[in-house]
C-alpha atoms as a PDB file:
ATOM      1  CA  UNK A   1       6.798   2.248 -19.987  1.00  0.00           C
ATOM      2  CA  UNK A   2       3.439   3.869 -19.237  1.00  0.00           C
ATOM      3  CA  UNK A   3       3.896   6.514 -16.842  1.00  0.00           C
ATOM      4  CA  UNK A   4       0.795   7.574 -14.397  1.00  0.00           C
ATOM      5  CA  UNK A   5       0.739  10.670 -12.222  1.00  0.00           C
ATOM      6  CA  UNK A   6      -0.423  11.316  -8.958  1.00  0.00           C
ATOM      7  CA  UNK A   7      -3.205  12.921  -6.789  1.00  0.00           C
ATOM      8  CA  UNK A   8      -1.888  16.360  -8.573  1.00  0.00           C
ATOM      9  CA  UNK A   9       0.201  18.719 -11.000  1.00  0.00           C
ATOM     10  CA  UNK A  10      -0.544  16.114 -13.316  1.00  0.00           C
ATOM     11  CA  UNK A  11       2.401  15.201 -16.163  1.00  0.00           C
ATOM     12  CA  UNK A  12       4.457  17.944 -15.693  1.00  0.00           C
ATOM     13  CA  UNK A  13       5.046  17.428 -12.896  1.00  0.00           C
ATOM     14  CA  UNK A  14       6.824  14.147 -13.790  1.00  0.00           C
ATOM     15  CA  UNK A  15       8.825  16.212 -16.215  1.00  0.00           C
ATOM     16  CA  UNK A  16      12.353  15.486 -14.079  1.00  0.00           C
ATOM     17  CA  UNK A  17      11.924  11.962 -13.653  1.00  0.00           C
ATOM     18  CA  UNK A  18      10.930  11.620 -17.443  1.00  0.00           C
ATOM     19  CA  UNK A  19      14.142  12.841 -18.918  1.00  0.00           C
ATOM     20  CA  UNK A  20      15.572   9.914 -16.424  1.00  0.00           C
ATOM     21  CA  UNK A  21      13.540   7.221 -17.583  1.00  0.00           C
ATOM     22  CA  UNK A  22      13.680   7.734 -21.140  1.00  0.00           C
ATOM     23  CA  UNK A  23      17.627   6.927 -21.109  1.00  0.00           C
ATOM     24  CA  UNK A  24      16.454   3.376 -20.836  1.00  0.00           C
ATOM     25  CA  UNK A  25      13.064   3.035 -21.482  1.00  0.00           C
ATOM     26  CA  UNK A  26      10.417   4.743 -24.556  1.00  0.00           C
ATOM     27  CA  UNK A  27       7.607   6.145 -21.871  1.00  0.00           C
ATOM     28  CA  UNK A  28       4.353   6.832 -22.706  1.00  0.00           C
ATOM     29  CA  UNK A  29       2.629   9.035 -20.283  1.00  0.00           C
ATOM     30  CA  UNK A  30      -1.391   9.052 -19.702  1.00  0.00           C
ATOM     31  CA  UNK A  31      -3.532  11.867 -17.487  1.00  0.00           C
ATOM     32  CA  UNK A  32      -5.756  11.069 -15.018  1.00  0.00           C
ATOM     33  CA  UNK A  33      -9.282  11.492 -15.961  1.00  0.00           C
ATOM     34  CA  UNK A  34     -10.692  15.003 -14.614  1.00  0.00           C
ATOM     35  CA  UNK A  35      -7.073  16.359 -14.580  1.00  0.00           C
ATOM     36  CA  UNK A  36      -8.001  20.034 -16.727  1.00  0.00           C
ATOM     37  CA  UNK A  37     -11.560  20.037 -15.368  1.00  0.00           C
ATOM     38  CA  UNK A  38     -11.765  23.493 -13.311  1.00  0.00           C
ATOM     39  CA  UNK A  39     -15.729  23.921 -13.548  1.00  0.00           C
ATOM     40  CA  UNK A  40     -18.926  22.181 -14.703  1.00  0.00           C
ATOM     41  CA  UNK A  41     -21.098  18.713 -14.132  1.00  0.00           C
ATOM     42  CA  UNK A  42     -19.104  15.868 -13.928  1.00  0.00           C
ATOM     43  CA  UNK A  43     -20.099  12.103 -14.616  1.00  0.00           C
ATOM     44  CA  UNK A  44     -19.598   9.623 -11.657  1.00  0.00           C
ATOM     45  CA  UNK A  45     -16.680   7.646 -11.405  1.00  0.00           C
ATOM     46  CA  UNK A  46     -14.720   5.419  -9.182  1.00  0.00           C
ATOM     47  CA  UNK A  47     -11.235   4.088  -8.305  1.00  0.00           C
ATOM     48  CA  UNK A  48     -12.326   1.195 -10.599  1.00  0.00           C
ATOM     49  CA  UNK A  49     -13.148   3.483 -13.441  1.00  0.00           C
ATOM     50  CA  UNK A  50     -10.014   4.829 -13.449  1.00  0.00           C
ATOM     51  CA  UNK A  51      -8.270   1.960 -13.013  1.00  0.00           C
ATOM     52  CA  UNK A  52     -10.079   0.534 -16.031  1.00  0.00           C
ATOM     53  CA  UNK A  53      -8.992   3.979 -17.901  1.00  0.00           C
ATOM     54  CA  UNK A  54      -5.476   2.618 -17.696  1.00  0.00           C
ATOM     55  CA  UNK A  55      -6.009  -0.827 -19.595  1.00  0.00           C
ATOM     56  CA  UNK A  56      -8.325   1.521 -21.940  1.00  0.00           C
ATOM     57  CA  UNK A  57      -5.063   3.442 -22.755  1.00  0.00           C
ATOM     58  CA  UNK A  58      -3.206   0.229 -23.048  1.00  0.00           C
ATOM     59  CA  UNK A  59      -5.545  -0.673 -25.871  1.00  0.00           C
ATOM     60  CA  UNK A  60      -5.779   2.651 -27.884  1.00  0.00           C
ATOM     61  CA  UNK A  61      -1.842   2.527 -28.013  1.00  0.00           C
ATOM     62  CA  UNK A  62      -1.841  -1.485 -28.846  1.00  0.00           C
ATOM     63  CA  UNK A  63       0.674  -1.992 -26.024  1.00  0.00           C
ATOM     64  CA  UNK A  64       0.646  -5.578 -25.093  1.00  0.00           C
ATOM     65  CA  UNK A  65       2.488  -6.170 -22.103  1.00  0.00           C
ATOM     66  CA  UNK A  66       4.400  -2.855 -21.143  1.00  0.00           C
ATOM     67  CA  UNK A  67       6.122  -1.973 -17.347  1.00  0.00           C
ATOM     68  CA  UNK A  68       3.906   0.473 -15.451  1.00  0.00           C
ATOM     69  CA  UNK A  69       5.069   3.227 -13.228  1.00  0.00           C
ATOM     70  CA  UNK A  70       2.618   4.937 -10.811  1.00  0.00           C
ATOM     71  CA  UNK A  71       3.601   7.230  -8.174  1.00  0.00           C
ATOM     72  CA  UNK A  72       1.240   7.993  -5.287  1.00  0.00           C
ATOM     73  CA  UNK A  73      -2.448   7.815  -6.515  1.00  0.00           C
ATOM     74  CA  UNK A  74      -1.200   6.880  -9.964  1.00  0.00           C
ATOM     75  CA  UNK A  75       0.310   3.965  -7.812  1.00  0.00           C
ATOM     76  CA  UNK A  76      -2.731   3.169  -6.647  1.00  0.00           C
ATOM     77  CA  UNK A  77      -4.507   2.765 -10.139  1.00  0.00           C
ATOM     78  CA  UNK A  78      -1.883   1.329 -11.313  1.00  0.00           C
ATOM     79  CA  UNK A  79      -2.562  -1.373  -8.748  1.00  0.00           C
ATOM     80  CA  UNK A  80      -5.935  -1.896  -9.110  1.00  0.00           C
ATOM     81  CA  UNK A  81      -5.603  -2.303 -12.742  1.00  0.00           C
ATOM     82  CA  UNK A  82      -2.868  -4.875 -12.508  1.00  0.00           C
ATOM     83  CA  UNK A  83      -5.396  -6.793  -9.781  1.00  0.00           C
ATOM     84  CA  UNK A  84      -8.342  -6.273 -12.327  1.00  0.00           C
ATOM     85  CA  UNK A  85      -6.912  -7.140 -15.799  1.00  0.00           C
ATOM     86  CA  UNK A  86      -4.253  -9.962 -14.496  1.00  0.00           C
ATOM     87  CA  UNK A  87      -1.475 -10.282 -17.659  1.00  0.00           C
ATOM     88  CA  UNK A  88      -1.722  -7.120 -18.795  1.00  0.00           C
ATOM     89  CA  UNK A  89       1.236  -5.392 -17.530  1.00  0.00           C
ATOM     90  CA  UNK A  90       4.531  -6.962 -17.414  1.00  0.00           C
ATOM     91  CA  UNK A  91       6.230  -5.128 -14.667  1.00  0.00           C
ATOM     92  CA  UNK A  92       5.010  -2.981 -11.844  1.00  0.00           C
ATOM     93  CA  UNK A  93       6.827  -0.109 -10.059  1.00  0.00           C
ATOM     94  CA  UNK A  94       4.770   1.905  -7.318  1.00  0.00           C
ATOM     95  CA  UNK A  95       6.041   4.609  -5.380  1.00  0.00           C
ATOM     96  CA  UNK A  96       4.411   6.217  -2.604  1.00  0.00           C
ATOM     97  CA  UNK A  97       2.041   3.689  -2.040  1.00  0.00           C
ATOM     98  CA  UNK A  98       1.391   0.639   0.573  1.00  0.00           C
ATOM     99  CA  UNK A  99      -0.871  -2.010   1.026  1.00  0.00           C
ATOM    100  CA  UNK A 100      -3.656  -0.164   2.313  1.00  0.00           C
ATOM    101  CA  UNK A 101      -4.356   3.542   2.742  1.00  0.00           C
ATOM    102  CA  UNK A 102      -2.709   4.876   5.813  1.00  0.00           C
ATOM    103  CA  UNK A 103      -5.526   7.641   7.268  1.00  0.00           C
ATOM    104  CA  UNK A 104      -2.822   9.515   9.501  1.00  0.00           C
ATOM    105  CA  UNK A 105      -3.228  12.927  11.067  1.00  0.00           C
ATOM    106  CA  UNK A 106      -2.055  14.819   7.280  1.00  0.00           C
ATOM    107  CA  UNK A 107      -4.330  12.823   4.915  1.00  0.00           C
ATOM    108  CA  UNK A 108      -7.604  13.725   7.523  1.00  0.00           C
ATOM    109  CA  UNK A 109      -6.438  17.141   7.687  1.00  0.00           C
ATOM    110  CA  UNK A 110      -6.174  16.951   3.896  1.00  0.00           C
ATOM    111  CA  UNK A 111      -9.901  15.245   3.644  1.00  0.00           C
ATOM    112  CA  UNK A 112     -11.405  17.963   6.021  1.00  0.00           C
ATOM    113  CA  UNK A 113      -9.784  21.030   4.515  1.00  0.00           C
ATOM    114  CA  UNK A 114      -9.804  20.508   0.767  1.00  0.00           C
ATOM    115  CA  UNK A 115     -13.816  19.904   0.371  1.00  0.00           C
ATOM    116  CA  UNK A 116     -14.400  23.083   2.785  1.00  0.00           C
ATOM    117  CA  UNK A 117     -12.193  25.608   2.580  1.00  0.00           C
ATOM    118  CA  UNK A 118     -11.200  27.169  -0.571  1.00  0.00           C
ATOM    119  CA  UNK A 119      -7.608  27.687  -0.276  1.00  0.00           C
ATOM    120  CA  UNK A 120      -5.273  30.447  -1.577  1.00  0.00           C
ATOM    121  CA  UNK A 121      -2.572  29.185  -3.921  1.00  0.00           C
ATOM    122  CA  UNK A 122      -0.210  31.682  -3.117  1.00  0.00           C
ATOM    123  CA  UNK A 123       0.245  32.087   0.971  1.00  0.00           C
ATOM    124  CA  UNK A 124       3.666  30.617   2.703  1.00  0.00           C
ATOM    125  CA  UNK A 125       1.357  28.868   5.062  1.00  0.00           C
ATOM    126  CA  UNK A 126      -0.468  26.899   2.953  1.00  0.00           C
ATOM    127  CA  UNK A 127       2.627  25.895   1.196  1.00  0.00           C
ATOM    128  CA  UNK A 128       4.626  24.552   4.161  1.00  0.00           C
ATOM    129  CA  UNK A 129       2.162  21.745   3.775  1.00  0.00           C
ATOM    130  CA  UNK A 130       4.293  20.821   0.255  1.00  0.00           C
ATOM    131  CA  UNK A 131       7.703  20.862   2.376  1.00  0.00           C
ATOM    132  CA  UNK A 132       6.401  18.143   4.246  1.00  0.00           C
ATOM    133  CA  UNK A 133       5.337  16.092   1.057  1.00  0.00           C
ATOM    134  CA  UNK A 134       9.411  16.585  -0.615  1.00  0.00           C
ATOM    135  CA  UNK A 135      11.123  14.999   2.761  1.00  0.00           C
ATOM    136  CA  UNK A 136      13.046  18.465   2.998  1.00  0.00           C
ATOM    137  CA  UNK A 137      13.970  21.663   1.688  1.00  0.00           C
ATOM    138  CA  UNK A 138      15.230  22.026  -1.449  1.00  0.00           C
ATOM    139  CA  UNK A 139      18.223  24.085  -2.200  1.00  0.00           C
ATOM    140  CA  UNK A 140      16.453  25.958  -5.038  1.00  0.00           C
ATOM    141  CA  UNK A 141      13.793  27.492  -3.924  1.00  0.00           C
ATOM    142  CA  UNK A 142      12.958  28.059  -7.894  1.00  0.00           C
ATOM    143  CA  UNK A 143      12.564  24.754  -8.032  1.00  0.00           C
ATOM    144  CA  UNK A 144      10.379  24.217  -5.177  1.00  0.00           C
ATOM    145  CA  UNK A 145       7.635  27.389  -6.056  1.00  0.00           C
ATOM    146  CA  UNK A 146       7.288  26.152  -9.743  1.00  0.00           C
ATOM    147  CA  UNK A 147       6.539  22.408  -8.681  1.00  0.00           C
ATOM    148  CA  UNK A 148       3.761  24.285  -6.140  1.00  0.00           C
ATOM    149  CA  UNK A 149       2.222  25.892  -8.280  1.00  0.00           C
ATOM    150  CA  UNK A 150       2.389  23.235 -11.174  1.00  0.00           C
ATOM    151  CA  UNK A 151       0.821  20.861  -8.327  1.00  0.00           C
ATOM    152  CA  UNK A 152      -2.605  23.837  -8.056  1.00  0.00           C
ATOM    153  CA  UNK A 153      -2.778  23.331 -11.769  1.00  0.00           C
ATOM    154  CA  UNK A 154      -5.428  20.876 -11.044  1.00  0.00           C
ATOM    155  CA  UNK A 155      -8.644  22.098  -9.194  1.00  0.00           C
ATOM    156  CA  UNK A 156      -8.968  21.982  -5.959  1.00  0.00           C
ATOM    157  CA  UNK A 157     -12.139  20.029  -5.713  1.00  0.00           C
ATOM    158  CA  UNK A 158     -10.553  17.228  -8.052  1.00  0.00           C
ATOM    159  CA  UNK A 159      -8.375  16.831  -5.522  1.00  0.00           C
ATOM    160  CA  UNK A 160     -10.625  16.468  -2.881  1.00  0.00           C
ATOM    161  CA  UNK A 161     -12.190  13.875  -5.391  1.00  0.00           C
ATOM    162  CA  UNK A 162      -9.295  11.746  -6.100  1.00  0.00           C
ATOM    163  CA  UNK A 163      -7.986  12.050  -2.177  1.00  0.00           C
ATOM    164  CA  UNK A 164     -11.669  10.199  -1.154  1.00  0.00           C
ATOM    165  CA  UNK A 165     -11.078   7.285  -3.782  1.00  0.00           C
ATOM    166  CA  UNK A 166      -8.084   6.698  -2.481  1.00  0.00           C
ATOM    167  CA  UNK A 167      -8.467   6.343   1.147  1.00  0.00           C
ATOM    168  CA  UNK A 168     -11.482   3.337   0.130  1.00  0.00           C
ATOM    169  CA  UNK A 169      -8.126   0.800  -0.956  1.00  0.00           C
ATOM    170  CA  UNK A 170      -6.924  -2.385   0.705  1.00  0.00           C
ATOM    171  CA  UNK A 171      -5.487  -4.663  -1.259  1.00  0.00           C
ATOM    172  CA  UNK A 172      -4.437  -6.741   1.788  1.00  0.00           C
ATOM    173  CA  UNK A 173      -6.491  -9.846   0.540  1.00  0.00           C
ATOM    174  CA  UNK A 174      -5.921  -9.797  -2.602  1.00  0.00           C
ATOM    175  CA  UNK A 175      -2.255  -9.184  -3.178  1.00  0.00           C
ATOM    176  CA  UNK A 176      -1.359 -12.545  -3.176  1.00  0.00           C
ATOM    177  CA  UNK A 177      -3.341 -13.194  -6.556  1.00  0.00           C
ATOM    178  CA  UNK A 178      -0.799 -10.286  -8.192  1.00  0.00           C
ATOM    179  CA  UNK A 179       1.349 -12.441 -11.593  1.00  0.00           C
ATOM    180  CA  UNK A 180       3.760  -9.396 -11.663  1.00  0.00           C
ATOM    181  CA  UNK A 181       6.882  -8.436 -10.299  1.00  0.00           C
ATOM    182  CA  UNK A 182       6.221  -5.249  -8.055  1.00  0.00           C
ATOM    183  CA  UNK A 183       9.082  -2.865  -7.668  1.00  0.00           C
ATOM    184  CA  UNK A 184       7.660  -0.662  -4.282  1.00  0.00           C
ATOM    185  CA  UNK A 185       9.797   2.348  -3.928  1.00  0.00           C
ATOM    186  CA  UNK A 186       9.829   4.816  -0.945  1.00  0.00           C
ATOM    187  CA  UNK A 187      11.441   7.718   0.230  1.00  0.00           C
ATOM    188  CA  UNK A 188      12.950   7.363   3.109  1.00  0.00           C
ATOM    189  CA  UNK A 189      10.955  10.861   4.950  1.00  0.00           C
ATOM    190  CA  UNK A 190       7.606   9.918   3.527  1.00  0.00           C
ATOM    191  CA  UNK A 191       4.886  11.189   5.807  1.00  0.00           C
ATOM    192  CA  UNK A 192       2.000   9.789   4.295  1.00  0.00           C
ATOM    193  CA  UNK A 193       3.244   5.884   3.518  1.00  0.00           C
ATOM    194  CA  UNK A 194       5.025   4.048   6.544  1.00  0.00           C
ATOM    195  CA  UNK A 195       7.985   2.147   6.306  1.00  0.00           C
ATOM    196  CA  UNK A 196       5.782  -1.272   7.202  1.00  0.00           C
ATOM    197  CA  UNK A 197       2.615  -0.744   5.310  1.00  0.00           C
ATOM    198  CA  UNK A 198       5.021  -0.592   2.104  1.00  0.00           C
ATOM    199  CA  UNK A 199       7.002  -3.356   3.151  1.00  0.00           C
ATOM    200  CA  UNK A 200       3.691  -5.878   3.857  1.00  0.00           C
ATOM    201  CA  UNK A 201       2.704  -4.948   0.157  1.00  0.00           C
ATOM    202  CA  UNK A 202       6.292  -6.419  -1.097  1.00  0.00           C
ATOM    203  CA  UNK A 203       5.565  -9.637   1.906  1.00  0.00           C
ATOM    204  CA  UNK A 204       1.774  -9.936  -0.035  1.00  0.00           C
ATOM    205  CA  UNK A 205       3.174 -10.119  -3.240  1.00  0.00           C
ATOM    206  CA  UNK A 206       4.826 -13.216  -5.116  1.00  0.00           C
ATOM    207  CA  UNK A 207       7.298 -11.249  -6.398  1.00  0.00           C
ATOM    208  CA  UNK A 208       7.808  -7.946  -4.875  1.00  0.00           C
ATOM    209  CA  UNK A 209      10.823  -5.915  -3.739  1.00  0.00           C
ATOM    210  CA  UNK A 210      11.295  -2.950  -1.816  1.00  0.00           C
ATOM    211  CA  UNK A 211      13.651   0.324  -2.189  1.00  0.00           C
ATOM    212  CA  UNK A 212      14.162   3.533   0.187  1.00  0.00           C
ATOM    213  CA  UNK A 213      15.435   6.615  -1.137  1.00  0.00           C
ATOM    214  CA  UNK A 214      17.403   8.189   1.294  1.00  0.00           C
ATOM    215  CA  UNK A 215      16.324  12.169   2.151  1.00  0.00           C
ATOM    216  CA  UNK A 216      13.172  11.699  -0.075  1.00  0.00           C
ATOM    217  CA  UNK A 217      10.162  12.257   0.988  1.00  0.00           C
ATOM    218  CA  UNK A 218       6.666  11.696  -0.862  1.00  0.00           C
ATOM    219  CA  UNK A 219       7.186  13.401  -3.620  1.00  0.00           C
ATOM    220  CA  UNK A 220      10.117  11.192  -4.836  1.00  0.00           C
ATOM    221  CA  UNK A 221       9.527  11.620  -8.153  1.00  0.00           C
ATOM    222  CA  UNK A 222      10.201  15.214  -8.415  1.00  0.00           C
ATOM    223  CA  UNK A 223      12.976  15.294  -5.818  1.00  0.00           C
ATOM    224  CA  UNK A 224      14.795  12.344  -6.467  1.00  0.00           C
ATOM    225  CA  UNK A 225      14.649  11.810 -10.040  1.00  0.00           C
ATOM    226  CA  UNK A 226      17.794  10.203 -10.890  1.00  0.00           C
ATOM    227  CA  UNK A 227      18.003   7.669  -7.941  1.00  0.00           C
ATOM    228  CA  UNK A 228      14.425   6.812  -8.963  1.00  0.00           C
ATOM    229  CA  UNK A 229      15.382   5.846 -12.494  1.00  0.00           C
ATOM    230  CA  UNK A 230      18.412   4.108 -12.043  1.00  0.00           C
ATOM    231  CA  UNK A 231      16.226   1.715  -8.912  1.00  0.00           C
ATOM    232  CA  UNK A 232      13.445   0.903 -11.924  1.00  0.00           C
ATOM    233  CA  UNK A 233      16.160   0.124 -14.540  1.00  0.00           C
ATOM    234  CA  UNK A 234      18.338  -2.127 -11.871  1.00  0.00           C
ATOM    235  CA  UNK A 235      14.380  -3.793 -11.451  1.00  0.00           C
ATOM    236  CA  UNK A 236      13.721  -3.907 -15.422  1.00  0.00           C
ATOM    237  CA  UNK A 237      17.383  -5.745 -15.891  1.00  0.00           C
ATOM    238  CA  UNK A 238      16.419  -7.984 -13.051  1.00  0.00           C
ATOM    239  CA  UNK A 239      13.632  -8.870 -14.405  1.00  0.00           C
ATOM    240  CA  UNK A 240      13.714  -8.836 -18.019  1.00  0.00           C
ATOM    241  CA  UNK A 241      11.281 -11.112 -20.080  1.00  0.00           C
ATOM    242  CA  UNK A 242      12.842 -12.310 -23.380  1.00  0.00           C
ATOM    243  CA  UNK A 243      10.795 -11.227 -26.370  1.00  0.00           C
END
């Protein structure tokens, strides 16, 4: 299984859901491009580049036809790269992500705020923004600081970056073209994908399926680790391709 992040914090973030996965599956996990850049030039790059990154990575590590797991922007090159390089991947699970990019009231406070305003990485106010991303509180409040400040690991202005590819996708018309099973996962108190826009990406695929985790919110992956894993192994049995 290839693992990609999302819009922040990287692989270690994914560190929970990880020791999940790799019960059933042997995962190989891949950085975004830009993730440890803090300072300096950059080259130019788009969702398509980093899409194309992925199949890259597929190549390097000879993996012919392996299940991909994306959560939130991850999900979203993950995606584009099954759309781009049809036959490539053999399964795909998403989570966090919809048909089309949703611009609701957090993700244009998110696109105003991040280019403009440095922001301090250590102020209660700023991080009440986070609470709304995990669905709810959680009990350890350990738990919840170190996956904030793992998440303003990566710069602030790559996040601004990433956050501006992503609101360009809509996949609406070309869905339908997708040869993979899609496994669209979604916690039930997501703020930033609705219920319906991932349920019309499981309706535009041939084969697509969705899940809710109940009390989860966007940040699944971190919160919800176990009833994440067991969902993509119930898909992988379902849809197991004989060697």
């Amino acid at each position: 299984m290839l693992l990609v992040p999302g819009l922040a914090g990287g692989l270690p973030l994914m560190a929970p859901l990880v020791r999940e996965l790799t019960q059933d599956f042997q995962v190989v996990g891949v950085e975004v491009r830009e993730e440890h850049r803090i300072l300096g030039d950059r080259k130019c790059y788009g969702l398509v580049d980093l899409a194309d990154d992925l199949v890259a990575k597929l190549d390097h590590l000879k993996l012919e036809s392996p299940t991909v797991l994306g959560v939130s922007f991850g999900g979203v090159l993950a995606m584009e790269a099954a759309l781009r390089h049809p036959g490539r991947f053999r399964r795909l699970v998403l989570q966090g992500v919809g048909s089309f990019f949703e611009n609701g009231l957090i993700p244009k406070v998110a696109q105003w705020v991040l280019p403009n305003i440095p922001l301090p990485k250590n102020k209660p106010g700023i991080n009440q923004f986070f609470k709304l991303l995990f669905g709810r509180n959680w009990p350890d409040r350990l738990l919840f600081d170190a996956a904030v400040r793992q998440c303003w690991q990566t710069d602030q202005g790559v996040i601004s970056e990433r956050l501006n590819l992503a609101r360009r996708f809509d996949w609406r018309e070309r869905l339908n073209r997708l040869p993979v099973p899609v496994l669209a996962l979604r916690g039930d108190k997501d703020v930033m994908v609705s219920k319906s826009c991932c349920m019309d990406l499981v309706k535009r695929v041939p084969a697509g399926i969705i899940r809710e985790i109940a009390g989860a919110g966007h940040m699944a992956f971190a919160t919800h680790p176990e009833q994440m894993a067991a969902e993509v192994a119930r898909f992988a049995a379902r849809h197991c391709v004989a060697a």
